[in-house]
N, C-alpha and C. Protein backbone atom coordinates (compact mmCIF):
# COMPACT_ATOMS: atom_id res chain seq x y z
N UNK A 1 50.16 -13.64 -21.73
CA UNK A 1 49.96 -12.26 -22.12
C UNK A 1 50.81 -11.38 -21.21
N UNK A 2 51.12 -10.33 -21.57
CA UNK A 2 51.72 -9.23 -20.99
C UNK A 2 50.84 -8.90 -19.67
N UNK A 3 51.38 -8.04 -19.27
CA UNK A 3 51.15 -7.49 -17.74
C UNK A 3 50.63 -5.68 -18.91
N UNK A 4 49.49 -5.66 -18.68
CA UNK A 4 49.38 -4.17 -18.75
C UNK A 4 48.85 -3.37 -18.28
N UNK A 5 48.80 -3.78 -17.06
CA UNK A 5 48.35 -2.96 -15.41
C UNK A 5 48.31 -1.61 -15.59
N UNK A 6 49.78 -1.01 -16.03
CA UNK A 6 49.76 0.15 -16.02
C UNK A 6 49.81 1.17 -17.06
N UNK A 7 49.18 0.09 -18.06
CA UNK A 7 49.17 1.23 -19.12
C UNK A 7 47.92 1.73 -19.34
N UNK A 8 47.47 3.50 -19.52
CA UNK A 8 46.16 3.95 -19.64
C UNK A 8 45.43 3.15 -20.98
N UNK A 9 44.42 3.25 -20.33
CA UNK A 9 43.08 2.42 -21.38
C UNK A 9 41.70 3.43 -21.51
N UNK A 10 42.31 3.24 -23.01
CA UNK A 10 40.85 3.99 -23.49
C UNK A 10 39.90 3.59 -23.83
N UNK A 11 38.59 3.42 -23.74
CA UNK A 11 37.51 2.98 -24.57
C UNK A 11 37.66 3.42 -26.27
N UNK A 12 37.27 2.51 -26.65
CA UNK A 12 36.85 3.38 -28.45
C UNK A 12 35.42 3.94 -28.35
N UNK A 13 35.49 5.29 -29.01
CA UNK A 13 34.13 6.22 -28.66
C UNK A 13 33.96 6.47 -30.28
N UNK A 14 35.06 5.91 -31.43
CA UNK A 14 34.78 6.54 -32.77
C UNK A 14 35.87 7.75 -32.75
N UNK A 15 35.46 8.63 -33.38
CA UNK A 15 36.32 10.30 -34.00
C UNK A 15 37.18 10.25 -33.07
N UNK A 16 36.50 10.97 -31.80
CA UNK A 16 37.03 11.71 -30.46
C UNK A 16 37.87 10.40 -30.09
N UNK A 17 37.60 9.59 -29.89
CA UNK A 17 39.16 8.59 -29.53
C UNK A 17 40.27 8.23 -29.94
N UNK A 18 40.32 8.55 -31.69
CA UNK A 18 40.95 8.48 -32.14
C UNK A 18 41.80 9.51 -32.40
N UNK A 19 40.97 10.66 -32.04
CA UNK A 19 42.19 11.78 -31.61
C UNK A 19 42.75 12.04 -30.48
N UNK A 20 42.62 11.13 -29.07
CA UNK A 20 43.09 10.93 -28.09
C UNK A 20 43.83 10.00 -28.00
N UNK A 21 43.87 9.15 -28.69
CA UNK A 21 44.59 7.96 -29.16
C UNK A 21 45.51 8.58 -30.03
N UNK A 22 45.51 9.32 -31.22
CA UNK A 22 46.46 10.06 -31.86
C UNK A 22 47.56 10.66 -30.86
N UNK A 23 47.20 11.11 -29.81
CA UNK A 23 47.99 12.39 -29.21
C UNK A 23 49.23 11.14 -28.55
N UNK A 24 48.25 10.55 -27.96
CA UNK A 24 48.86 9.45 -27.01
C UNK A 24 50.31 8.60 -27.58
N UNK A 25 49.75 7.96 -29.13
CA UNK A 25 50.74 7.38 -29.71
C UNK A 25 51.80 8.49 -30.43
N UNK A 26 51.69 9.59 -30.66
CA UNK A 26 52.16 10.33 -31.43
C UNK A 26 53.22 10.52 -30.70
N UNK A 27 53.35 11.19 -29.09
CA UNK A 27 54.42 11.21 -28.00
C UNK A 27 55.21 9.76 -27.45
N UNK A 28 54.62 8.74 -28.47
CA UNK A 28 55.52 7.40 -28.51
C UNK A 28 55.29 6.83 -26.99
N UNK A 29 53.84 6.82 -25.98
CA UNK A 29 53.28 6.57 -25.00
C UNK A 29 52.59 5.10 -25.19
N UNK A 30 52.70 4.14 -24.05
CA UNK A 30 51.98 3.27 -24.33
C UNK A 30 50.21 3.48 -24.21
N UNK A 31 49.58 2.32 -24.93
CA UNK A 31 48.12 2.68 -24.57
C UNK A 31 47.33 1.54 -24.93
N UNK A 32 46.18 1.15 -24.14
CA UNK A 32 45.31 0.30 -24.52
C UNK A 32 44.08 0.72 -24.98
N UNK A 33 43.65 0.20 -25.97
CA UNK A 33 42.75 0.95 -26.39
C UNK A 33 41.74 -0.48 -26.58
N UNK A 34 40.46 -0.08 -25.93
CA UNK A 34 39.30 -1.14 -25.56
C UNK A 34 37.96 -0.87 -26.39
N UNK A 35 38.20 -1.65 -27.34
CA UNK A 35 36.76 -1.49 -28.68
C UNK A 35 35.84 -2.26 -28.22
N UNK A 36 34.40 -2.30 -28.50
CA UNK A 36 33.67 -2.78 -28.83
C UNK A 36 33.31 -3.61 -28.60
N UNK A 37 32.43 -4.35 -27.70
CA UNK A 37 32.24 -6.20 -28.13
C UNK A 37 32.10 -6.52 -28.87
N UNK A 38 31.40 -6.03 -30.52
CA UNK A 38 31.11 -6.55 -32.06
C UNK A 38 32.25 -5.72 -32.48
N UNK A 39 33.22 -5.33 -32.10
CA UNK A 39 34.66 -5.41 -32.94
C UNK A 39 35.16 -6.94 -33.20
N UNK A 40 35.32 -6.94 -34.96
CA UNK A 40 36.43 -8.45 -35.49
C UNK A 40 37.49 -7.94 -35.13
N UNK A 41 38.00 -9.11 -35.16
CA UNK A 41 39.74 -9.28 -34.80
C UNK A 41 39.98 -10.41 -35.44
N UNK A 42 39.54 -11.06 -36.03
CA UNK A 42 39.63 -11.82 -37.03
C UNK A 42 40.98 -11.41 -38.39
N UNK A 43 42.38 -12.14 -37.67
CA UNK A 43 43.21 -11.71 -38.52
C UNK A 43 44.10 -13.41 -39.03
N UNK A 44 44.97 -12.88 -39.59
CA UNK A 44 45.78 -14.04 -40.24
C UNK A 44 47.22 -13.59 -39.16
N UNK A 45 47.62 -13.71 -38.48
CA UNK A 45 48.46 -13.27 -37.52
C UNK A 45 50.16 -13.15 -37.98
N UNK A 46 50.53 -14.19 -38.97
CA UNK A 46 51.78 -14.04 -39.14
C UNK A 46 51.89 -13.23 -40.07
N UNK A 47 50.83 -13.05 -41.39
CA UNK A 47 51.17 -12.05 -41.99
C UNK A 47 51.15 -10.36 -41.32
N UNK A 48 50.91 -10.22 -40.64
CA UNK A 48 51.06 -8.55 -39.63
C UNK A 48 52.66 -9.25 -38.68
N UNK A 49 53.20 -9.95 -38.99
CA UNK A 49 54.74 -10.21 -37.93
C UNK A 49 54.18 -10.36 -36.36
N UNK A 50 53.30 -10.78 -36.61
CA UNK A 50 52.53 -11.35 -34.95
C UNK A 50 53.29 -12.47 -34.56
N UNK A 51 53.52 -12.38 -33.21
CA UNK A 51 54.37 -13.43 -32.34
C UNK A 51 53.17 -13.83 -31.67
N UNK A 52 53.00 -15.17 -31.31
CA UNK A 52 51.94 -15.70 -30.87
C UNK A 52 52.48 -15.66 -29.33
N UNK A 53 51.09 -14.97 -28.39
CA UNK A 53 51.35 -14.84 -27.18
C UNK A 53 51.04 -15.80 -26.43
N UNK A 54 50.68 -16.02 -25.24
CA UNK A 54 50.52 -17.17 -23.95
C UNK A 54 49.43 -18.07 -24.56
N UNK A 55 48.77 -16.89 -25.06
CA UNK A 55 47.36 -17.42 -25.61
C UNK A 55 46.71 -17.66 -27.20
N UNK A 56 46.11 -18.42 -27.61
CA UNK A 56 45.73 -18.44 -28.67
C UNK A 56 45.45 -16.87 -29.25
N UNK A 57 44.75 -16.54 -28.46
CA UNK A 57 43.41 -15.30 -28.42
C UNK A 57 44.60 -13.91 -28.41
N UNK A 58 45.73 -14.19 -27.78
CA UNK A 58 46.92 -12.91 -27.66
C UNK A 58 47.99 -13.08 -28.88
N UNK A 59 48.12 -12.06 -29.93
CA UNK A 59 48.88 -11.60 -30.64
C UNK A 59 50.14 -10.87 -30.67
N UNK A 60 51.35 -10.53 -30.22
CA UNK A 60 52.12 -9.70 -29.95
C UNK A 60 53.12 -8.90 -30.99
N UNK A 61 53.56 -7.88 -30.54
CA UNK A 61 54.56 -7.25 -31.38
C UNK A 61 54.40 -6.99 -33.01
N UNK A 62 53.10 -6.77 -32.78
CA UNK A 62 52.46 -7.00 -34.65
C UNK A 62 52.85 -5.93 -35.12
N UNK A 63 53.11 -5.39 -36.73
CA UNK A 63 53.34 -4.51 -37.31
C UNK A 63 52.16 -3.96 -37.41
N UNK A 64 52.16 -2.60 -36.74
CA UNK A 64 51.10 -1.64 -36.75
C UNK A 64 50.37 -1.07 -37.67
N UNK A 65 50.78 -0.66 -38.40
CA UNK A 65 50.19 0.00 -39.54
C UNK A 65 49.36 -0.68 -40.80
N UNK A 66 50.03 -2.15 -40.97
CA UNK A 66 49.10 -2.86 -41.45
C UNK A 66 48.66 -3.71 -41.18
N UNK A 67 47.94 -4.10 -39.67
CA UNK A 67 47.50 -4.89 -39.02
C UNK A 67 46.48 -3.91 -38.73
N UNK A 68 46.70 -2.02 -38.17
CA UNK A 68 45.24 -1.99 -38.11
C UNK A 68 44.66 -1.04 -39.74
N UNK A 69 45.51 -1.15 -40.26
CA UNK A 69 44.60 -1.09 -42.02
C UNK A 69 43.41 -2.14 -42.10
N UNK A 70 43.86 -3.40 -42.09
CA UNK A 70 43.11 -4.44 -42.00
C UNK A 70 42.25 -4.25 -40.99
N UNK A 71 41.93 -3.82 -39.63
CA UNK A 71 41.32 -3.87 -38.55
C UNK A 71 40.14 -3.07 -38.99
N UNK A 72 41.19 -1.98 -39.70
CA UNK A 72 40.08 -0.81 -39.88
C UNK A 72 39.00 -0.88 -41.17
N UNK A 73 39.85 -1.81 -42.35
CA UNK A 73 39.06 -1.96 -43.07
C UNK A 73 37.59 -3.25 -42.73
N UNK A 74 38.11 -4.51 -42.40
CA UNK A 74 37.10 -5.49 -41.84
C UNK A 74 36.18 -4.71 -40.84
N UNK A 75 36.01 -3.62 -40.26
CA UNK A 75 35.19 -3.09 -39.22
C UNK A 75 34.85 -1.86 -39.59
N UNK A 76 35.03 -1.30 -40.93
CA UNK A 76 34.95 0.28 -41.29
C UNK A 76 34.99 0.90 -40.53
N UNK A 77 36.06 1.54 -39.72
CA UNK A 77 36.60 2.33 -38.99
C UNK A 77 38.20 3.00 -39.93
N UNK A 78 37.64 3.40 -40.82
CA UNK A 78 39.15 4.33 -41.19
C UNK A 78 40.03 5.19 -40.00
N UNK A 79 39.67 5.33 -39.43
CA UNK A 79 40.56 6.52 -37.98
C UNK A 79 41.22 4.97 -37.52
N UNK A 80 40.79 4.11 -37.66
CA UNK A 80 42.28 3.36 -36.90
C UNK A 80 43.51 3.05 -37.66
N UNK A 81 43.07 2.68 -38.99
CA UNK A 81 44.09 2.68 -40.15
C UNK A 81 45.21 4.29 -39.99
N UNK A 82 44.66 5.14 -39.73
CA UNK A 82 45.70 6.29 -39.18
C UNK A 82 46.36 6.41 -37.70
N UNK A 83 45.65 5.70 -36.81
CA UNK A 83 46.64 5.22 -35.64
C UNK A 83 47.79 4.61 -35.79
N UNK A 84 47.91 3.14 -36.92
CA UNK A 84 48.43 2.52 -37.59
C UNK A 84 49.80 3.24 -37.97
N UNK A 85 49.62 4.45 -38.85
CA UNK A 85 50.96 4.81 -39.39
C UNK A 85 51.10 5.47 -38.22
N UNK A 86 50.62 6.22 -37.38
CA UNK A 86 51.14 7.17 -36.12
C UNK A 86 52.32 6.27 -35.58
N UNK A 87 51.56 5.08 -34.74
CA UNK A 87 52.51 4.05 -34.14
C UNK A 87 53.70 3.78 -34.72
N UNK A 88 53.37 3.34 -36.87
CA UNK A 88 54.56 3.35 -36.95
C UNK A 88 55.56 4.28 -37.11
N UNK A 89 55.00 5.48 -37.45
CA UNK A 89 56.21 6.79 -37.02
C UNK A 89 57.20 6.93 -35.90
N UNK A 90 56.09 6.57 -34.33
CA UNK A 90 56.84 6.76 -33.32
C UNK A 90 57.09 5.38 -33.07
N UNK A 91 57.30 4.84 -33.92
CA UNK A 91 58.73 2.86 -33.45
C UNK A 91 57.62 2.24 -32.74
N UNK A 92 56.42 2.47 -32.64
CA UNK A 92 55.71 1.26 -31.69
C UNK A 92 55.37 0.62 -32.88
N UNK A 93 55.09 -0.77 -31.80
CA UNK A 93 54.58 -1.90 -32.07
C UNK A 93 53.02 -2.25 -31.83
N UNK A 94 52.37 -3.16 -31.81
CA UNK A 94 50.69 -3.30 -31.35
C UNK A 94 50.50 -4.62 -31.30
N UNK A 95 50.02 -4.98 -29.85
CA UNK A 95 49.71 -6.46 -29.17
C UNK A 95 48.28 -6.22 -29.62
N UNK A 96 47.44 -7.47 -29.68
CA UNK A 96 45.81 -7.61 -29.58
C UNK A 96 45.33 -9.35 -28.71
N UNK A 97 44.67 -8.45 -27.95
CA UNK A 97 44.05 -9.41 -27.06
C UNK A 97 42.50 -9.62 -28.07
N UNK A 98 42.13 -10.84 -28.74
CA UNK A 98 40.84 -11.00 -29.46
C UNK A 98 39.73 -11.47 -28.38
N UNK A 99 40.04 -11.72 -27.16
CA UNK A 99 38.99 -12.44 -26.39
C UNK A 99 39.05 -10.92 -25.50
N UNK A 100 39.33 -10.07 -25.52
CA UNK A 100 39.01 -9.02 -24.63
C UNK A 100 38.88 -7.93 -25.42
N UNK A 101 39.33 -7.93 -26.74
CA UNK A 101 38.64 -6.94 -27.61
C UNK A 101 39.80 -5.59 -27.07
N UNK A 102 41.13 -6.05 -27.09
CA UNK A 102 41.97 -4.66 -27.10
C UNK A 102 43.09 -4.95 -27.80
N UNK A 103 43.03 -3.44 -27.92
CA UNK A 103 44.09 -3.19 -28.95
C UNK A 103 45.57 -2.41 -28.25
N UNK A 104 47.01 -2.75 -28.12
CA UNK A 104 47.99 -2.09 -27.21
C UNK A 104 49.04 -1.98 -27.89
N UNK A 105 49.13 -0.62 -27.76
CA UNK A 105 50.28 0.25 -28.56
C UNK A 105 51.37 0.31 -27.26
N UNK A 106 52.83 -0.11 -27.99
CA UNK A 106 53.83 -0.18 -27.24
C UNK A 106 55.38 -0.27 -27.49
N UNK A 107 56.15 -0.02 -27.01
CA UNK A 107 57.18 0.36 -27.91
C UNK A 107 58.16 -1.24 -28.07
């Protein structure tokens, strides 16, 4: 897995994070964003262009926008499905760690 020491990490709080999370990805900033312990992550990995990381459990460089459509739909959270196109507006990409339950926007 990546080193992401230094990138800010947000909790998921719902609404309000996702508009802090909006602002964040919108200025094309990296960010980790830390959901839930009963957040799925339960994905099919190559269809989102996931590069398989160190780890089973680590996903990398996935196509954003419809990797968290899917995230958002399996977990009814629509506000992440709109992080999704944000990221892909500003050229990021999105790693997921499934055994730590985060989600990392990055360019």
């Amino acid at each position: 897995m990546r080193d992401y020491g230094n990138i800010p990490v947000l909790r998921w709080e719902g609404a309000i994070s996702a508009k802090k999370a909006s602002l964040q990805i919108h200025h094309a900033e990296p960010l980790v964003l830390q959901m839930q312990e009963n957040f799925k992550m339960d994905i099919d990995a190559p269809s989102y262009d996931c590069k398989l990381g160190k780890t089973t459990e680590s996903h990398i460089d996935c196509r954003a926008s419809t990797l968290l459509k899917a995230l958002a739909e399996q977990n009814e959270v629509p506000e992440l499905a709109n992080l999704g196109d944000a990221a892909e507006e500003a050229g990021q990409v999105v790693d997921i760690d499934t055994s730590s339950h985060r989600i990392i926007f990055h360019d």
